[in-house]
C-alpha atoms as a PDB file:
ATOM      1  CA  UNK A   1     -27.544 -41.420  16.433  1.00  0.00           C
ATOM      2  CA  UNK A   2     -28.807 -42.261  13.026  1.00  0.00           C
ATOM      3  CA  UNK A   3     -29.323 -37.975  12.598  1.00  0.00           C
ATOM      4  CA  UNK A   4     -26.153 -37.476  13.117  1.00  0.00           C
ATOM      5  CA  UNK A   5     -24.129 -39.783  11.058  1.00  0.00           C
ATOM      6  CA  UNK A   6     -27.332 -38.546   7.848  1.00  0.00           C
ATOM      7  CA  UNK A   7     -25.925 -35.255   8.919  1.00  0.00           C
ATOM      8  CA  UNK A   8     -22.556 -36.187   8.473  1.00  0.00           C
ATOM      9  CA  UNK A   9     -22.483 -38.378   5.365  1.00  0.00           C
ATOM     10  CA  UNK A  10     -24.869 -35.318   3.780  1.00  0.00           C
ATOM     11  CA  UNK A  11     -21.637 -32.732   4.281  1.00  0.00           C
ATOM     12  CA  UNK A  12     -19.130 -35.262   2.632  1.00  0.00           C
ATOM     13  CA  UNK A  13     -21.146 -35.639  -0.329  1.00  0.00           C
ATOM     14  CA  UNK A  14     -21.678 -31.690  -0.401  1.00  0.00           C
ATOM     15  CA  UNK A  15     -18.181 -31.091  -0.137  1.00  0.00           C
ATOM     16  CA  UNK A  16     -16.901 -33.609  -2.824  1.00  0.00           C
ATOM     17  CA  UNK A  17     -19.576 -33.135  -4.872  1.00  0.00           C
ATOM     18  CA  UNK A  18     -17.992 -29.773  -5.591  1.00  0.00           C
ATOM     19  CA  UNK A  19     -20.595 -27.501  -3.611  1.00  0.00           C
ATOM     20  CA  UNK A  20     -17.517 -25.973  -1.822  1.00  0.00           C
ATOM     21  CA  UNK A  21     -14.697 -24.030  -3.139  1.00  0.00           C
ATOM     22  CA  UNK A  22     -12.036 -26.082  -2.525  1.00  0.00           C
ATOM     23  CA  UNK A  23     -10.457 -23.971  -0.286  1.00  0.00           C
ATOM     24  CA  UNK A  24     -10.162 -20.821  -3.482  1.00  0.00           C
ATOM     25  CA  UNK A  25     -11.586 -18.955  -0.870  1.00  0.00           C
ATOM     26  CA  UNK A  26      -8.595 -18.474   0.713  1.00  0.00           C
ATOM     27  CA  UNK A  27      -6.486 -17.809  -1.961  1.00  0.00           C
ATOM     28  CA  UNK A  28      -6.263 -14.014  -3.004  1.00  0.00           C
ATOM     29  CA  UNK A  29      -6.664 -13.625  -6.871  1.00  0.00           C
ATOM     30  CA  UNK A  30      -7.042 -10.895  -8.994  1.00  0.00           C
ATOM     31  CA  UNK A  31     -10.324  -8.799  -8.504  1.00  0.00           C
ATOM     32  CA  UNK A  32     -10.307  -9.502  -4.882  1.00  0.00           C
ATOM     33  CA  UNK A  33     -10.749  -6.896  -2.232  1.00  0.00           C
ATOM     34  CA  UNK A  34      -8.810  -7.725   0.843  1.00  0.00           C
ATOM     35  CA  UNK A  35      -7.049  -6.137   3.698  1.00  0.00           C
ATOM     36  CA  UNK A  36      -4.021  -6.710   5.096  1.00  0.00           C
ATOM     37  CA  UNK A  37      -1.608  -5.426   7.677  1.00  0.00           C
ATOM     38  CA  UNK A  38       1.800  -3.814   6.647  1.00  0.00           C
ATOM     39  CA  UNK A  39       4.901  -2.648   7.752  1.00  0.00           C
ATOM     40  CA  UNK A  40       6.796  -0.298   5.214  1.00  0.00           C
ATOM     41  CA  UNK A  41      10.620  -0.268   5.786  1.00  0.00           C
ATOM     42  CA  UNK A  42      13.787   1.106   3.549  1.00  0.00           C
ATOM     43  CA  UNK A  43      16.964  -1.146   3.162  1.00  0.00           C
ATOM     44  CA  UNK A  44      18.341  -0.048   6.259  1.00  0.00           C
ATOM     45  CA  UNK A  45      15.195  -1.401   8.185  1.00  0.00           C
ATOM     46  CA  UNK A  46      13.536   2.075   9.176  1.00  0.00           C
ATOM     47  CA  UNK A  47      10.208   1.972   8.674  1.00  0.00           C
ATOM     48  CA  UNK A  48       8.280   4.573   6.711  1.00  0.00           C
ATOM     49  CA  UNK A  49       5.032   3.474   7.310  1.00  0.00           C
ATOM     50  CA  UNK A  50       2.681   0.877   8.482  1.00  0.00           C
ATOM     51  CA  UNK A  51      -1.244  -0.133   9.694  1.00  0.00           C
ATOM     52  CA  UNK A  52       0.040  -0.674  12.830  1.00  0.00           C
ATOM     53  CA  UNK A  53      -0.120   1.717  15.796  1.00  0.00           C
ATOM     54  CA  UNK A  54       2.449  -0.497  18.166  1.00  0.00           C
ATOM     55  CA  UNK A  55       5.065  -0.402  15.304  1.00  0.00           C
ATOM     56  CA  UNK A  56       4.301   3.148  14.205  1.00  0.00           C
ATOM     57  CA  UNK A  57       4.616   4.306  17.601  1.00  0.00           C
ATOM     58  CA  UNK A  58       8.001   2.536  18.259  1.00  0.00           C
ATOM     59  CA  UNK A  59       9.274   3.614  15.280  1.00  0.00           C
ATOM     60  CA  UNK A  60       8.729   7.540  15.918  1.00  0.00           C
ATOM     61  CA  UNK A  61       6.344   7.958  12.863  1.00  0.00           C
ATOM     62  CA  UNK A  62       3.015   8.045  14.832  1.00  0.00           C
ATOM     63  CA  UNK A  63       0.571  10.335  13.399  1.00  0.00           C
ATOM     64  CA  UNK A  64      -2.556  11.568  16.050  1.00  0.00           C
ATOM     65  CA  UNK A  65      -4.736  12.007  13.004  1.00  0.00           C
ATOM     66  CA  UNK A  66      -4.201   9.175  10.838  1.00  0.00           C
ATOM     67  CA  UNK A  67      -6.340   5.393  11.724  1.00  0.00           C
ATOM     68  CA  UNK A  68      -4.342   2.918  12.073  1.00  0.00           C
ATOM     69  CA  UNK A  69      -5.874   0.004  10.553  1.00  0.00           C
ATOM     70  CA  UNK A  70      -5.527  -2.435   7.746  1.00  0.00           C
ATOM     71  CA  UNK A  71      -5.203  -1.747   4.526  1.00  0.00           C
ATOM     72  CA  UNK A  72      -8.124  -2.244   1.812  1.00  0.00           C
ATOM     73  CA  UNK A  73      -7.865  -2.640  -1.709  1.00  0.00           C
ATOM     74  CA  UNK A  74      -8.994  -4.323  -4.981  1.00  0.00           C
ATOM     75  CA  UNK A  75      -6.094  -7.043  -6.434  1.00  0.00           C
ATOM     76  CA  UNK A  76      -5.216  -6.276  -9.554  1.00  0.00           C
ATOM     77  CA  UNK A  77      -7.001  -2.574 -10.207  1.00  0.00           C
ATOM     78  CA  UNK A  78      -4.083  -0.429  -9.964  1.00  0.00           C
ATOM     79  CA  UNK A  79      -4.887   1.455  -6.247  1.00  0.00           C
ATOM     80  CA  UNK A  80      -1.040  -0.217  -5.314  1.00  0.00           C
ATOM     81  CA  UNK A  81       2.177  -0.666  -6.529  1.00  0.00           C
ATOM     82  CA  UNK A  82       2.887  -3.204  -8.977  1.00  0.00           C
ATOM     83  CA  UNK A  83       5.410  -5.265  -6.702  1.00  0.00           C
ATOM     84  CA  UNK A  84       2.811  -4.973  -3.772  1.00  0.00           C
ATOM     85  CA  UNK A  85      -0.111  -5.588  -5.811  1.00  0.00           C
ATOM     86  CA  UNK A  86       1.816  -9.478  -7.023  1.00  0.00           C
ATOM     87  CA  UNK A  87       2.876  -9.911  -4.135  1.00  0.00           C
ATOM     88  CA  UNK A  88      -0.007 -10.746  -2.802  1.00  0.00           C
ATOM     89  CA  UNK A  89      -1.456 -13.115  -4.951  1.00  0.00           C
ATOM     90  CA  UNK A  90      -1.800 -16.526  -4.049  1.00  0.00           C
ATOM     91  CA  UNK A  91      -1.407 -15.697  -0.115  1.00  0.00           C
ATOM     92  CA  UNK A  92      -4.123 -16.696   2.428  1.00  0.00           C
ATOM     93  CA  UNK A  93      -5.903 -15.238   5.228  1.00  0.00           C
ATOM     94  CA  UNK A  94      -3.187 -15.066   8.339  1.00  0.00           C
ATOM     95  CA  UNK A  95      -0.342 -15.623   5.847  1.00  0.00           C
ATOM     96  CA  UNK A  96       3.005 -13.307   6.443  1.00  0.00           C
ATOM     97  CA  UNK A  97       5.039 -12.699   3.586  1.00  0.00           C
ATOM     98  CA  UNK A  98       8.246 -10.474   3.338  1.00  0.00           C
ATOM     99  CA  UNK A  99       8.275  -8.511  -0.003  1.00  0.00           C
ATOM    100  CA  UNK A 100      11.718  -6.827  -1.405  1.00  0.00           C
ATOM    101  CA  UNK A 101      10.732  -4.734  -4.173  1.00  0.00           C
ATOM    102  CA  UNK A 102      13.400  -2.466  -6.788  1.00  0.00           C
ATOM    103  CA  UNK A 103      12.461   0.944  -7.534  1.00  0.00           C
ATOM    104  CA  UNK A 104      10.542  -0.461 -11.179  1.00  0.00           C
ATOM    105  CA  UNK A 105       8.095  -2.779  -8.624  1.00  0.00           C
ATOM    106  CA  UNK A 106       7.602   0.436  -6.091  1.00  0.00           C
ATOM    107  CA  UNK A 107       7.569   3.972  -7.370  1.00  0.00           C
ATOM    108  CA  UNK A 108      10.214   4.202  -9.917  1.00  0.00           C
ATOM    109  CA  UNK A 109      13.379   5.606 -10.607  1.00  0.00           C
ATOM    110  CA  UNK A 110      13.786   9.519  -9.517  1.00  0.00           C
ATOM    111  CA  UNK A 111      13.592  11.474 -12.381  1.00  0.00           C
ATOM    112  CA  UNK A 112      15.408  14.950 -12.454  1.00  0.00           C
ATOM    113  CA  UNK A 113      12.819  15.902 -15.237  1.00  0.00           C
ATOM    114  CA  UNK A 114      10.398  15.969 -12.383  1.00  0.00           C
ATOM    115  CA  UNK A 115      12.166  18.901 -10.363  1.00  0.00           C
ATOM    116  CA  UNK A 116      10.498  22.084 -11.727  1.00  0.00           C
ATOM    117  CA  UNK A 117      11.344  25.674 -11.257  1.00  0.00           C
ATOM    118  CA  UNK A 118       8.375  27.808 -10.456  1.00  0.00           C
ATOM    119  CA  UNK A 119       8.089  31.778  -9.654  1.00  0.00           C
ATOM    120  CA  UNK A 120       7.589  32.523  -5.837  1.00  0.00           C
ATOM    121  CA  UNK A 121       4.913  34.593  -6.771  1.00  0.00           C
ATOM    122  CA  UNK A 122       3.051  32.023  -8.228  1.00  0.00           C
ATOM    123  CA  UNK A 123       2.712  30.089  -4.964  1.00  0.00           C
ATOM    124  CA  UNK A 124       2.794  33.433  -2.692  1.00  0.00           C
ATOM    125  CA  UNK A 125      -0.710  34.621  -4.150  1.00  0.00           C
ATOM    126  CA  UNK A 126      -2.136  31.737  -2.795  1.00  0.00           C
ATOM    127  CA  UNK A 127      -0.793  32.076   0.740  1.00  0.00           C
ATOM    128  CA  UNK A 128       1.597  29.294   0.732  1.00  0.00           C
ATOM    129  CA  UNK A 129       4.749  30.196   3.141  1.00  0.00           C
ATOM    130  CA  UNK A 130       7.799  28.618   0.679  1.00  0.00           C
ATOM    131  CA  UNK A 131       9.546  26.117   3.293  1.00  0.00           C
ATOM    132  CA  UNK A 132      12.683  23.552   1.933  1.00  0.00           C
ATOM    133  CA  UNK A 133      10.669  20.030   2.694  1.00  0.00           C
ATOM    134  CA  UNK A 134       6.961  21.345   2.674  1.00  0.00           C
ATOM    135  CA  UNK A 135       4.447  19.631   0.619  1.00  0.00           C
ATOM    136  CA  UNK A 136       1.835  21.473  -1.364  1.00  0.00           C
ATOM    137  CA  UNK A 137      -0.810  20.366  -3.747  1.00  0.00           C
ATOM    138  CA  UNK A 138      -0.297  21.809  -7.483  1.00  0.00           C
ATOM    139  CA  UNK A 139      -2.462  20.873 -10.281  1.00  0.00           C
ATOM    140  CA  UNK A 140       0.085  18.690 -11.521  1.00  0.00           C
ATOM    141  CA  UNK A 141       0.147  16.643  -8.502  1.00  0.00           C
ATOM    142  CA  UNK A 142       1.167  16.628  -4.791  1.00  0.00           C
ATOM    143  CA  UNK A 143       5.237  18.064  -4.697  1.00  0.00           C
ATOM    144  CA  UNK A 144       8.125  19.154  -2.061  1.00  0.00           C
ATOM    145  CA  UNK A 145       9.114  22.322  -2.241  1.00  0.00           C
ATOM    146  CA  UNK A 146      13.304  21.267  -2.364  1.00  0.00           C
ATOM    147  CA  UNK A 147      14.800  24.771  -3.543  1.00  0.00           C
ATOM    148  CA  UNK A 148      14.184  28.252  -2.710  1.00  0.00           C
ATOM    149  CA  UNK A 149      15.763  31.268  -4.357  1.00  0.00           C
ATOM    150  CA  UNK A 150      14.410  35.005  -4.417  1.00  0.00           C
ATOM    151  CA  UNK A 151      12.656  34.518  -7.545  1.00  0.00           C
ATOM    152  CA  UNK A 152      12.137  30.991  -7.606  1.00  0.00           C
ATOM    153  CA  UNK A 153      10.917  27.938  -5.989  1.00  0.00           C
ATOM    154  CA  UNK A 154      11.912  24.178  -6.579  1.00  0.00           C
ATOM    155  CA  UNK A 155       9.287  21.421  -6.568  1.00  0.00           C
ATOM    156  CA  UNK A 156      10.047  17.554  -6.945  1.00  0.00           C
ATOM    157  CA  UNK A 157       7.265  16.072  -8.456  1.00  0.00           C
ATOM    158  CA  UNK A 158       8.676  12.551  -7.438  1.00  0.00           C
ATOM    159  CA  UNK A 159       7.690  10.071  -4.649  1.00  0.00           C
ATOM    160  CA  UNK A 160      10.056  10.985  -1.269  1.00  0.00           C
ATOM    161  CA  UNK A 161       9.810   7.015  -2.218  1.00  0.00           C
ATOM    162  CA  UNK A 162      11.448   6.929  -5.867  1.00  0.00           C
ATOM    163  CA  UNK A 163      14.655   5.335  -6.513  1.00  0.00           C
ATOM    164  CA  UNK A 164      14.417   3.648  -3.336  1.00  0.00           C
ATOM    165  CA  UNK A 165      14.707  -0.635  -2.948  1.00  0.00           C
ATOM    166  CA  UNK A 166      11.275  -1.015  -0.416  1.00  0.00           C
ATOM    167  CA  UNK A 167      10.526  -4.353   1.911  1.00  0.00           C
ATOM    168  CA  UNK A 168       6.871  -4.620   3.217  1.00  0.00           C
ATOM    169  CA  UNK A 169       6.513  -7.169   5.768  1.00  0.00           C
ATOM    170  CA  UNK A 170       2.673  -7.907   5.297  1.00  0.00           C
ATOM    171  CA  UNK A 171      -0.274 -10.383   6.363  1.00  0.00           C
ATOM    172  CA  UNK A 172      -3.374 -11.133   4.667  1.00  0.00           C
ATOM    173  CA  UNK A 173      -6.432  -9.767   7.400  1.00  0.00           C
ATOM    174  CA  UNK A 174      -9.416 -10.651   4.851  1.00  0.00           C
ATOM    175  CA  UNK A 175     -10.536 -12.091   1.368  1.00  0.00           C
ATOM    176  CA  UNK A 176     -13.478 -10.860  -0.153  1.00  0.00           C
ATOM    177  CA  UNK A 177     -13.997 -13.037  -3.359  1.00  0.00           C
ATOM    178  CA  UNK A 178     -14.471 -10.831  -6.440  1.00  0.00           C
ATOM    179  CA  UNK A 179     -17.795 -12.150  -7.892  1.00  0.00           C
ATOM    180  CA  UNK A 180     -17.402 -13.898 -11.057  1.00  0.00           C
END
């Protein structure tokens, strides 16, 4: 009996002595990687995209080839948008949050000075078939073909996601403390 009351007084002291964390832990902060689950969705509510198979699959946008499973990132390094990337600051691990972000928090505004006329021939030599909504990778960047003439081809250099107002519905998975 005596053990276990030494055993217990010994994690008190250890814990206000400042040994633990005080629950920071928990908290995402900048230079953390965590994961979370997501579920993309326009104004309207349709979602775009998500880490979750159930949702993806009752929304229509399941994809055979693509794992469904939670995102991973570093807080604060730039792999997300800026309104996604705040947005999670401060949550904790099982925490849902609903983020509503404007075009300057997502992708940006569209920007006609991304749509940019190129000869068919260009694209042609490398085997492409020109089709109105195909994507193809150009060394500026990925781009959808959006105009086809006989000489020329269209390609929007913007996100299909630019201009657009964006809620993620998301919840912290894990926290991996950045070291320090």
């Amino acid at each position: 009996m005596k053990r276990i009351y030494l055993i217990l007084i010994l994690a008190v002291i250890a814990f206000s002595s400042g040994c633990a964390d005080n629950g920071r832990s928990e908290i995402v902060e900048k230079g953390d990687n965590i994961s979370v689950n997501y579920i993309g969705m326009y104004d309207n509510g349709t979602v775009f995209d998500t880490s979750l198979i159930d949702v993806a699959k009752k929304a229509g946008i399941y994809d055979t080839s693509r794992n469904y499973e939670p995102l991973v990132f570093v807080v604060g390094a730039g792999q997300m948008i800026s309104g996604f990337d705040n947005g999670v600051l401060n949550m904790t691990i099982g925490e849902n949050k609903t983020l509503k972000l404007s075009p300057d928090e997502a992708y940006g505004e569209y920007k006609e000075e991304y749509l940019v006329p190129v000869p068919r021939s260009d694209l042609e030599n490398n085997s492409i078939v020109p089709e109105i909504g195909r994507q193809i990778g150009t060394l500026m960047g990925i781009a959808t073909i959006v105009d086809i003439t006989d000489t020329n081809l269209t390609l929007d250099f913007n996100s299909p996601l630019a201009g657009k107002n964006l809620t993620f519905d998301i919840t912290v998975v894990s926290i991996e403390k950045a070291k320090k």
